[in-house]
Each structure stands twice: as structure tokens, then as C-alpha cells.
C-alpha atoms as a PDB file:
ATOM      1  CA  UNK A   1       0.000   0.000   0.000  1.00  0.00           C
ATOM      2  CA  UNK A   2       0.730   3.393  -0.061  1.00  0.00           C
ATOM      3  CA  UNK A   3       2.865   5.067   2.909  1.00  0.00           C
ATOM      4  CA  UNK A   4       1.431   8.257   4.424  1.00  0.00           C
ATOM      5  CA  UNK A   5       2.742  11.832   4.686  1.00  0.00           C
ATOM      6  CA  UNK A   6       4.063  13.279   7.664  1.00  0.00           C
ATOM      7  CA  UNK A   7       5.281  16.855   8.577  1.00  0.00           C
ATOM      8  CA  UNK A   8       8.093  16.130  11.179  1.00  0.00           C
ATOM      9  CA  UNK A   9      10.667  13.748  11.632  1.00  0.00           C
ATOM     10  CA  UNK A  10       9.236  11.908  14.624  1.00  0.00           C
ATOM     11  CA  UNK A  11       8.304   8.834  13.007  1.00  0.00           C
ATOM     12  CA  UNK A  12      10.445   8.736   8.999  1.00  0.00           C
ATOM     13  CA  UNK A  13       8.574   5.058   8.649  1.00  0.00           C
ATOM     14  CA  UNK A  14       6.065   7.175   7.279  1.00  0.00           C
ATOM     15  CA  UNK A  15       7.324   9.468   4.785  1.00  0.00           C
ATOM     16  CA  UNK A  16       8.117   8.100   1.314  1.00  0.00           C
ATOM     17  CA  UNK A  17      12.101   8.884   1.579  1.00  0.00           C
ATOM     18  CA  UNK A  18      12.419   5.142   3.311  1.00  0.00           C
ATOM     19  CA  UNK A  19      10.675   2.949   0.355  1.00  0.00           C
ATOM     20  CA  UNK A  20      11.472   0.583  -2.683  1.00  0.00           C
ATOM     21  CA  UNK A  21      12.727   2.512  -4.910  1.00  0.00           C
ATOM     22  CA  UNK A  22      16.797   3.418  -4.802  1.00  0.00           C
ATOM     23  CA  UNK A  23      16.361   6.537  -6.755  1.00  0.00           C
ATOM     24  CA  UNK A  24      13.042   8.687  -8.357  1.00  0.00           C
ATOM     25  CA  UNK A  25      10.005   6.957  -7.656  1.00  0.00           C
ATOM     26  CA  UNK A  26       6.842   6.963 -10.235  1.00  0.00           C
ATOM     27  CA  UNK A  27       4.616  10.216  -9.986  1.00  0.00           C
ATOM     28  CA  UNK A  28       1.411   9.383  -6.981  1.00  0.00           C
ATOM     29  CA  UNK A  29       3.655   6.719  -5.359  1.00  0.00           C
ATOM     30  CA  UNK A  30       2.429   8.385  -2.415  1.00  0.00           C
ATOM     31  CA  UNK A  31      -0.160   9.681  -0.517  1.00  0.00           C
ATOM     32  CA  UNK A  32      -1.272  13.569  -0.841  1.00  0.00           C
ATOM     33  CA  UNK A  33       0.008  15.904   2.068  1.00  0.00           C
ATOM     34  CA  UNK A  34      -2.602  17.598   3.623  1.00  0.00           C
ATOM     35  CA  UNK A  35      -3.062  19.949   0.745  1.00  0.00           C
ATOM     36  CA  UNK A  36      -3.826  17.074  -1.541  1.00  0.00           C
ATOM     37  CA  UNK A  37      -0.254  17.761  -3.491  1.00  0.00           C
ATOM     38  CA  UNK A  38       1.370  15.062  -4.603  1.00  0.00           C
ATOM     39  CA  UNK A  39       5.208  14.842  -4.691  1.00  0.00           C
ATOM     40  CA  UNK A  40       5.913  18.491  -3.527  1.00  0.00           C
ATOM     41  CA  UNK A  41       9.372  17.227  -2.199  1.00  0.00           C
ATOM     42  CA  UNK A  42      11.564  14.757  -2.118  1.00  0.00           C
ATOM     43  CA  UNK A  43      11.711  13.269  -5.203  1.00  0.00           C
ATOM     44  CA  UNK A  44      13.812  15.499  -7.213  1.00  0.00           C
ATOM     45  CA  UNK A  45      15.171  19.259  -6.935  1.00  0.00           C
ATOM     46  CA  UNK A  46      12.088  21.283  -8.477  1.00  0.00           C
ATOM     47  CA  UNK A  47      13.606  23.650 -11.163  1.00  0.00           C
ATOM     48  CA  UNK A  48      11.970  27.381 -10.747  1.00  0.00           C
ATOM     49  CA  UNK A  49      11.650  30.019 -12.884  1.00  0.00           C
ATOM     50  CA  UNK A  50      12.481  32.640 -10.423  1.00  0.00           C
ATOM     51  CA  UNK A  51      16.436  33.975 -10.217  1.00  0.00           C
ATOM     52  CA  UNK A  52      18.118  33.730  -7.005  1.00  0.00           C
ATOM     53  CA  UNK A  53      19.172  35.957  -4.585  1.00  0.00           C
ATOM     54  CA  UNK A  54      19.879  35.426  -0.626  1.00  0.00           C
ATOM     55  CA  UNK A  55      16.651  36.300   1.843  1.00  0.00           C
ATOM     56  CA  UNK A  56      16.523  39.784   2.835  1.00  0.00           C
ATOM     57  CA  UNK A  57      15.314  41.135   5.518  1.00  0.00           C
ATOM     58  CA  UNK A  58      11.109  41.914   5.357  1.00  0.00           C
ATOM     59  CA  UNK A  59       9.458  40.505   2.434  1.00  0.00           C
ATOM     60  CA  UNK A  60      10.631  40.392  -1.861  1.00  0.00           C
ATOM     61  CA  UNK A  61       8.247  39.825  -4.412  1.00  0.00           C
ATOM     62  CA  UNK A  62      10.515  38.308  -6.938  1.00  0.00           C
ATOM     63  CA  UNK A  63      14.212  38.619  -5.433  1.00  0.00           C
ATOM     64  CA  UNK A  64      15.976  38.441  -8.458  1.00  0.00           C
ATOM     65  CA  UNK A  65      15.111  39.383 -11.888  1.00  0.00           C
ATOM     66  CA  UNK A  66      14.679  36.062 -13.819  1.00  0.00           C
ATOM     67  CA  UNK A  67      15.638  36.835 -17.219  1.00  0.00           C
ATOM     68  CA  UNK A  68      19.220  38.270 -15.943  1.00  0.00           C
ATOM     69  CA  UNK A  69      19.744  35.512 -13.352  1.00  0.00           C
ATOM     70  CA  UNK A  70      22.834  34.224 -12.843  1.00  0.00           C
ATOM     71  CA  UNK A  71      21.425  31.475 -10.806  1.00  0.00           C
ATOM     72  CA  UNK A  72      18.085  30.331 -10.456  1.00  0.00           C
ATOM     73  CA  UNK A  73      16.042  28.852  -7.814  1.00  0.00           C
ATOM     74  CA  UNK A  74      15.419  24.796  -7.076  1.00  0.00           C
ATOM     75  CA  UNK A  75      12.966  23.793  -4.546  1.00  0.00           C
ATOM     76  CA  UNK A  76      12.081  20.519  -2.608  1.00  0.00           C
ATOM     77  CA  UNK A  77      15.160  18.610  -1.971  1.00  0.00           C
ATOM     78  CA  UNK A  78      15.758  15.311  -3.874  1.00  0.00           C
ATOM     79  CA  UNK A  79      16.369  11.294  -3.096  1.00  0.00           C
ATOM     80  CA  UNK A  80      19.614  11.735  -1.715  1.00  0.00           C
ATOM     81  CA  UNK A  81      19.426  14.582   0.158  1.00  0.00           C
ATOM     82  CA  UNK A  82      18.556  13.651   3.758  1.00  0.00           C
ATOM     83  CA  UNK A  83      14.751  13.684   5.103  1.00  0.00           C
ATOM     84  CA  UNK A  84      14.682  16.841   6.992  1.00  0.00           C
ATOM     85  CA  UNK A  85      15.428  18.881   3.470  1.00  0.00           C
ATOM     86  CA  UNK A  86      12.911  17.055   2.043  1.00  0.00           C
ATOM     87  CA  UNK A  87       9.974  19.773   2.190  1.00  0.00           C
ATOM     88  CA  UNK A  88       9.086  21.841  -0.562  1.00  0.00           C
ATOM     89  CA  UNK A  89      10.259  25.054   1.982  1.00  0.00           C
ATOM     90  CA  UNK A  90      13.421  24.343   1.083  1.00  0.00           C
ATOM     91  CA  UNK A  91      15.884  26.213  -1.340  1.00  0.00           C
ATOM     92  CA  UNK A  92      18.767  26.148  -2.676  1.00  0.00           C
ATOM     93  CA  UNK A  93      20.391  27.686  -6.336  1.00  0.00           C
ATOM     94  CA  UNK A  94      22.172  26.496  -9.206  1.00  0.00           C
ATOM     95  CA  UNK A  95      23.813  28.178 -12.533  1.00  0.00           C
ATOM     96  CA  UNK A  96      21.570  27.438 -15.276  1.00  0.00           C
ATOM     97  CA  UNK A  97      24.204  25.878 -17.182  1.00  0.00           C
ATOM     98  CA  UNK A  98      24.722  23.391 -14.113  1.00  0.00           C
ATOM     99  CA  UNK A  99      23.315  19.692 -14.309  1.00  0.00           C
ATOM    100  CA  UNK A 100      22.120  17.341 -11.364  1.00  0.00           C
ATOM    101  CA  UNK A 101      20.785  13.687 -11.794  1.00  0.00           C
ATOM    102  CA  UNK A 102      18.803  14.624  -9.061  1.00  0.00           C
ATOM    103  CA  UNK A 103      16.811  17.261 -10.667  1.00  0.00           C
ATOM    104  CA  UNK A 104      13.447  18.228 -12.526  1.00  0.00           C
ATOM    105  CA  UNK A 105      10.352  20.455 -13.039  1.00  0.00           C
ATOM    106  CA  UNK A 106       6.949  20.299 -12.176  1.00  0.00           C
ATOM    107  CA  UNK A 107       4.899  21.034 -15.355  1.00  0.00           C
ATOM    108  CA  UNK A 108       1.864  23.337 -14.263  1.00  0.00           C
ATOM    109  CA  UNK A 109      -1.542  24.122 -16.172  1.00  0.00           C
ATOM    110  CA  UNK A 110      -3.427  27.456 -14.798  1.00  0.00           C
ATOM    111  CA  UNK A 111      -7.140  27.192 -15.016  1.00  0.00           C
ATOM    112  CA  UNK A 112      -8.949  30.512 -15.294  1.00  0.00           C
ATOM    113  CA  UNK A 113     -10.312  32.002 -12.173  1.00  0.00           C
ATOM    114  CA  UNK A 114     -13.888  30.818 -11.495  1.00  0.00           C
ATOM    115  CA  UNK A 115     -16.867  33.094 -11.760  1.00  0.00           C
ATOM    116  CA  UNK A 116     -19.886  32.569  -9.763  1.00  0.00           C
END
């Protein structure tokens, strides 16, 4: 069966990182978090439009102009990167030029707003 989804580290028997498969696992091979999202983390290093730039303090729209990036934003941590980065929180950079076996994108469709 499918393992469950859990938000802290108390109990990793049931979070997906600690299952069959040694690398990427199929899309849905989980459960939805609480959300209903499906492989927000984990899986592979989410590959984001938006440039990078360190936090600052107080809140940035966009922290980084994306079409003069040097470096651009990944999300969600990957199958080797231990549990506790595994959470689609977390960031980290690379140069777009740069290449990791441990890295993808999510492909998104935007439905238009609903009107009642």
C-alpha cells in the first residue's frame, strides 16, 4: 500500500524517503500531504523560474530578476538529500548551465479564475 505523509521527523517510517525505490520513484507513489499535493518534495530538486538571490530582511516579491539571473532557484530537496530537506520550503540555487541527476520540473496548467 501506499505510505502516508508526515510533517516532522518523529516517526520517517512514514514518509516516502524510506521505500522501494533506490532513486526517483513513479509520480502518486504516495499519498497527498494535507493539501492534496502530490510529490511536492523529495523526489527530485524542483527547477523554478524565479532567479536567485539570498533572503533579505522583510518581504521580496521576486528577489531576483529572472531573465538576468545568474542562478536560479530549485525547490524541494531530492532522493539523496537527507529527510529533513525534504519539504518543498526548502531552497537552494544552481547556474543554469549546471546539471544534477537529481533534478526536474513540475509542469503546471493554470485554469482561469472561477466566476460565480
Amino acid at each position: 500500500g501506499k505510505k502516508g505523509y508526515s510533517r516532522t521527523t518523529k516517526n520517517w517510517t512514514l514518509v516516502p524517503w524510506y521505500d522501494d525505490y533506490p532513486f526517483t520513484s513513479p509520480v502518486g507513489s504516495f499519498m497527498a500531504n494535507p493539501w492534496g499535493l502530490y510529490d511536492m518534495g523529495g523526489n527530485v530538486w524542483q527547477w523554478c523560474a524565479d532567479g536567485y538571490d539570498k533572503y533579505q530582511e522583510g518581504y521580496i516579491k521576486d528577489p531576483k530578476d529572472r531573465d538576468n539571473a545568474v542562478r536560479r532557484v530549485l525547490r524541494g530537496g531530492s532522493w539523496c538529500d537527507v529527510p529533513r530537506n525534504c519539504r518543498s520550503a526548502r531552497r537552494d540555487d544552481l547556474s543554469p548551465a549546471g546539471r544534477l541527476n537529481d533534478l526536474g520540473f513540475r509542469v503546471v496548467l493554470r485554469f482561469p479564475a472561477r466566476t460565480r
